[in-house]
N, C-alpha and C. Protein backbone atom coordinates (compact mmCIF):
# COMPACT_ATOMS: atom_id res chain seq x y z
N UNK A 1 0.83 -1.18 0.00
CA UNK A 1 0.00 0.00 0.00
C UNK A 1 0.88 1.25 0.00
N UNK A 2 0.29 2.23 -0.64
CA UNK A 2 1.47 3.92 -1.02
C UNK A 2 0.32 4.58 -0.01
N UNK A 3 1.41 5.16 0.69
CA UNK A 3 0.57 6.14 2.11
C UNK A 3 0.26 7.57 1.37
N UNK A 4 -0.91 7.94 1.65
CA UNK A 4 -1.28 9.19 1.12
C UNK A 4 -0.84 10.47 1.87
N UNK A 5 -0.17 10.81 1.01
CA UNK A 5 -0.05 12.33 1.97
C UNK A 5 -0.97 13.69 1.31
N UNK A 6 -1.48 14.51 2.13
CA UNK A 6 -2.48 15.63 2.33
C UNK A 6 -1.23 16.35 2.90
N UNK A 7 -1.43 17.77 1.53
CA UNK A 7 -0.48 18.97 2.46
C UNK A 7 -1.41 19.91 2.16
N UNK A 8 -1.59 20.81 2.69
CA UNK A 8 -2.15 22.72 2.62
C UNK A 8 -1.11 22.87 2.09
N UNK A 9 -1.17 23.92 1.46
CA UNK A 9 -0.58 25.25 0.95
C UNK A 9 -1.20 26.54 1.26
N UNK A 10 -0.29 27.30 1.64
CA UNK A 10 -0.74 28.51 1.54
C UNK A 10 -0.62 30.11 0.58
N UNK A 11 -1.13 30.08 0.20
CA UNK A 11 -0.72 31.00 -0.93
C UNK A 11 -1.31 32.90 -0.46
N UNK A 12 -0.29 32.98 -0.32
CA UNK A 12 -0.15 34.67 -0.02
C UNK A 12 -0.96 35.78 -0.79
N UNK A 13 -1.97 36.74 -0.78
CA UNK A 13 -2.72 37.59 -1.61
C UNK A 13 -2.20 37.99 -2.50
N UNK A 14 -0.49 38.29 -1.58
CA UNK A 14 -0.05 39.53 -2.94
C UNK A 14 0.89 38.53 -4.07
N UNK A 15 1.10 37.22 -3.47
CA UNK A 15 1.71 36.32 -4.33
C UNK A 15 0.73 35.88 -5.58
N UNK A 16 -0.43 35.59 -4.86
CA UNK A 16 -1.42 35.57 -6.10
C UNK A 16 -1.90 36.44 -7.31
N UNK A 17 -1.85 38.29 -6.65
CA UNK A 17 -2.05 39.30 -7.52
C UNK A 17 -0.65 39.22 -8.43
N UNK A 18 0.17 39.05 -8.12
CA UNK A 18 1.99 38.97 -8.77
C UNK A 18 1.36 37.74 -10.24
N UNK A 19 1.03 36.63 -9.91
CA UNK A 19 1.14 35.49 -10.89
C UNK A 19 -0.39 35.83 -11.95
N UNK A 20 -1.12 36.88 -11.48
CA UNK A 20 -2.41 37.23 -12.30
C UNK A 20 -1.96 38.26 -13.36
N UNK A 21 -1.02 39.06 -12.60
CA UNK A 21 -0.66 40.43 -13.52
C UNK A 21 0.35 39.67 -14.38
N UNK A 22 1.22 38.79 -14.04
CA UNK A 22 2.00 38.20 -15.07
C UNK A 22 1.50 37.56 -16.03
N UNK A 23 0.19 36.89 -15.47
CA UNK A 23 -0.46 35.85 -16.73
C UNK A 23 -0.50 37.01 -17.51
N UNK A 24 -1.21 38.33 -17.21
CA UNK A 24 -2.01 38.94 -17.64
C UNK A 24 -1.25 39.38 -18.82
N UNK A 25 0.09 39.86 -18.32
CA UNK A 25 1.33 40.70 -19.27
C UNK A 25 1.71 39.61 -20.27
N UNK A 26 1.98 38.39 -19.76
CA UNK A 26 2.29 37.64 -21.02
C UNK A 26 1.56 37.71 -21.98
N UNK A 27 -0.30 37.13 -22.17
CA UNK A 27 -1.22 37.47 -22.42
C UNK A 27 -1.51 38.50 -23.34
N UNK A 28 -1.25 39.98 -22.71
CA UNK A 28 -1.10 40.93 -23.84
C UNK A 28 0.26 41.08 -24.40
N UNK A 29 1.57 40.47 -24.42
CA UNK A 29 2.70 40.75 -25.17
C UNK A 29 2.25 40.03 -26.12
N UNK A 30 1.86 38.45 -26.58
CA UNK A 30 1.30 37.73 -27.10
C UNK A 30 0.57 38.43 -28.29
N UNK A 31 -0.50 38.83 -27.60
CA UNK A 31 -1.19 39.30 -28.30
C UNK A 31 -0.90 40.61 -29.33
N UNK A 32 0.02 41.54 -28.72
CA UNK A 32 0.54 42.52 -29.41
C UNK A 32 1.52 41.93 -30.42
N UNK A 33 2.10 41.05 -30.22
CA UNK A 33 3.21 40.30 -31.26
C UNK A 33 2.45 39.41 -32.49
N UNK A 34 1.23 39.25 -31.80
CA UNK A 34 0.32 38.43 -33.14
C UNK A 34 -0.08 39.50 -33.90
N UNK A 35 -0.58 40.39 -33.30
CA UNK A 35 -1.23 41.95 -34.47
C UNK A 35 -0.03 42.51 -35.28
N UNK A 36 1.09 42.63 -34.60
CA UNK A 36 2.35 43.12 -35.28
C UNK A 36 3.19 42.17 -36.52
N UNK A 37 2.73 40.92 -36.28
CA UNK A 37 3.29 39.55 -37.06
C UNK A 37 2.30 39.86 -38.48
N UNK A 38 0.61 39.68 -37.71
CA UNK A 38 -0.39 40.22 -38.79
C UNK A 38 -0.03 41.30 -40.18
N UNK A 39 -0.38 42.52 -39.17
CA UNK A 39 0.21 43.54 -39.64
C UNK A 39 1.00 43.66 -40.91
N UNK A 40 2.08 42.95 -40.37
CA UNK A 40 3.63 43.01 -41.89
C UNK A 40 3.49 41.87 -42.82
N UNK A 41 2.76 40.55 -42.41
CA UNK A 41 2.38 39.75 -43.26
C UNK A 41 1.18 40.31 -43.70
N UNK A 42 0.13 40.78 -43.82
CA UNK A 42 -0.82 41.93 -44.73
C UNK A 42 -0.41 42.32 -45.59
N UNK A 43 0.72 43.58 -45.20
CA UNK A 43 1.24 44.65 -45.75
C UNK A 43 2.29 43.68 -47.04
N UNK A 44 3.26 42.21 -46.29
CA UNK A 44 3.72 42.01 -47.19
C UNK A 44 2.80 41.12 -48.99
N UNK A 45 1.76 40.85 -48.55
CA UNK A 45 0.72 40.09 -49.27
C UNK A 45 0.09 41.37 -50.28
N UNK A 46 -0.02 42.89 -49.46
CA UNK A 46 -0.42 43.24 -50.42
C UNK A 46 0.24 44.02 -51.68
N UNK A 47 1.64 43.98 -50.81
CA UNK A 47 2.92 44.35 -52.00
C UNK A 47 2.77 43.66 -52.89
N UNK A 48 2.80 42.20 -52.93
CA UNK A 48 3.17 41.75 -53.28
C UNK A 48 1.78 41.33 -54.77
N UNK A 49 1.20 41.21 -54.23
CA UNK A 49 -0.15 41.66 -55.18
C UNK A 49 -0.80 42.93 -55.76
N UNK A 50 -0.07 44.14 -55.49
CA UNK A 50 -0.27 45.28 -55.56
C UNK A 50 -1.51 45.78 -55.54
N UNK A 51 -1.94 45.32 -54.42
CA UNK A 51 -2.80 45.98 -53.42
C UNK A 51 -2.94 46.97 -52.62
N UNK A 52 -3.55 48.12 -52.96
CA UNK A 52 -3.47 49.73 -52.48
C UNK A 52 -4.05 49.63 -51.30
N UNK A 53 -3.59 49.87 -50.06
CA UNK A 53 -4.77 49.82 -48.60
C UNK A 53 -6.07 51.07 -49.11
N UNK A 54 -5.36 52.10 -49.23
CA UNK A 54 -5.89 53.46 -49.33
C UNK A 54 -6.49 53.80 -50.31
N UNK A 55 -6.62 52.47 -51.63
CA UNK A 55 -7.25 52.86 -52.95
C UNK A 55 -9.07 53.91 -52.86
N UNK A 56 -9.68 53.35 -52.26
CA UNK A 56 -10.91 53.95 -52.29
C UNK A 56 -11.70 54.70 -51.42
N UNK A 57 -10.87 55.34 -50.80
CA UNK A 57 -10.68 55.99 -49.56
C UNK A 57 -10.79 57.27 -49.67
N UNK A 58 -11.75 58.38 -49.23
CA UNK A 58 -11.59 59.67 -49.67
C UNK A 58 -11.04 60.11 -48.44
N UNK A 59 -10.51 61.30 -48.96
CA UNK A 59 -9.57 62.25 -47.32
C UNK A 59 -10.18 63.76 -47.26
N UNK A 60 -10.87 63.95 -45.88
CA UNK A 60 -11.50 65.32 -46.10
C UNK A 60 -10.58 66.09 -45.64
N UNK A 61 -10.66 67.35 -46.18
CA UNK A 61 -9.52 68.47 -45.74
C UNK A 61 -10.26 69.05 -44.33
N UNK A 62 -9.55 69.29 -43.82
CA UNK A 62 -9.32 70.30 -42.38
C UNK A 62 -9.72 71.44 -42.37
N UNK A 63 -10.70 72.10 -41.92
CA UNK A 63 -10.77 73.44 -41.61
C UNK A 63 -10.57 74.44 -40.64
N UNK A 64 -9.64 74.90 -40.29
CA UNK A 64 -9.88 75.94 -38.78
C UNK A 64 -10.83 77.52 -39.14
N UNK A 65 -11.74 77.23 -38.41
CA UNK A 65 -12.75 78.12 -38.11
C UNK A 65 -12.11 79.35 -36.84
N UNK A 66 -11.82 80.51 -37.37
CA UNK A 66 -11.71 81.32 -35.95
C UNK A 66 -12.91 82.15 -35.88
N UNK A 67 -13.40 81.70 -34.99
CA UNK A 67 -14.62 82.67 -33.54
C UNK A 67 -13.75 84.09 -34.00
N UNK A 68 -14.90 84.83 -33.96
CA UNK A 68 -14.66 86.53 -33.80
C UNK A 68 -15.03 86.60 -32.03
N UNK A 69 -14.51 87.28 -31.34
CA UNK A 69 -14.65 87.22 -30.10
C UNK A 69 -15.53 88.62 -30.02
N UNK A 70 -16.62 88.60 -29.30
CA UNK A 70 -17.03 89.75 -28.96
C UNK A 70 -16.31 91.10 -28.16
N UNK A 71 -16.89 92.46 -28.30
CA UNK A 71 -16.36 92.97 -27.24
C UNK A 71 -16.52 93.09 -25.77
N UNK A 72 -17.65 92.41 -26.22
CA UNK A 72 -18.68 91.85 -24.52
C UNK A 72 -17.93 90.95 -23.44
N UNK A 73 -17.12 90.04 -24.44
CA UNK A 73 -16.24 88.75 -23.84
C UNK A 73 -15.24 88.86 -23.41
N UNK A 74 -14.35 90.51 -23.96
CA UNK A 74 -13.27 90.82 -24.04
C UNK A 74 -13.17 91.98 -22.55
N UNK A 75 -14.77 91.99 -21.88
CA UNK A 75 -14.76 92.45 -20.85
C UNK A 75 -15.03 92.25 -19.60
């Protein structure tokens, strides 16, 4: 017969918040390295097919509007 052993552990709050934020960081490096991998394999697919991202895309121009300031405001 194999004798069973039963242990506790105790696991500390802030030891636990430490191994959550790490999952967490790996998790999003991961993830930022898959969008960035994405990304340049896209870009290289659409070189390579000469594929315009921006082909049909209109661009509106910018306007700055200046306010006339009253003399009312100016007092």
């Amino acid at each position: 017969m194999i004798p069973m052993v039963f242990t506790q552990a105790y696991l500390d709050p802030s030891a636990t918040t430490a191994l959550i934020t790490g999952i967490a960081s790996v998790a999003v490096a991961v993830g930022a390295f898959v969008v960035v991998m994405f990304r340049k394999a896209k870009k290289k697919v659409s070189d390579k097919l000469g594929i315009e991202e921006n082909k049909n895309k209109e661009v509106e121009e910018v306007e700055f509007i200046e306010e006339e300031q009253n003399e009312e405001n100016n007092n």
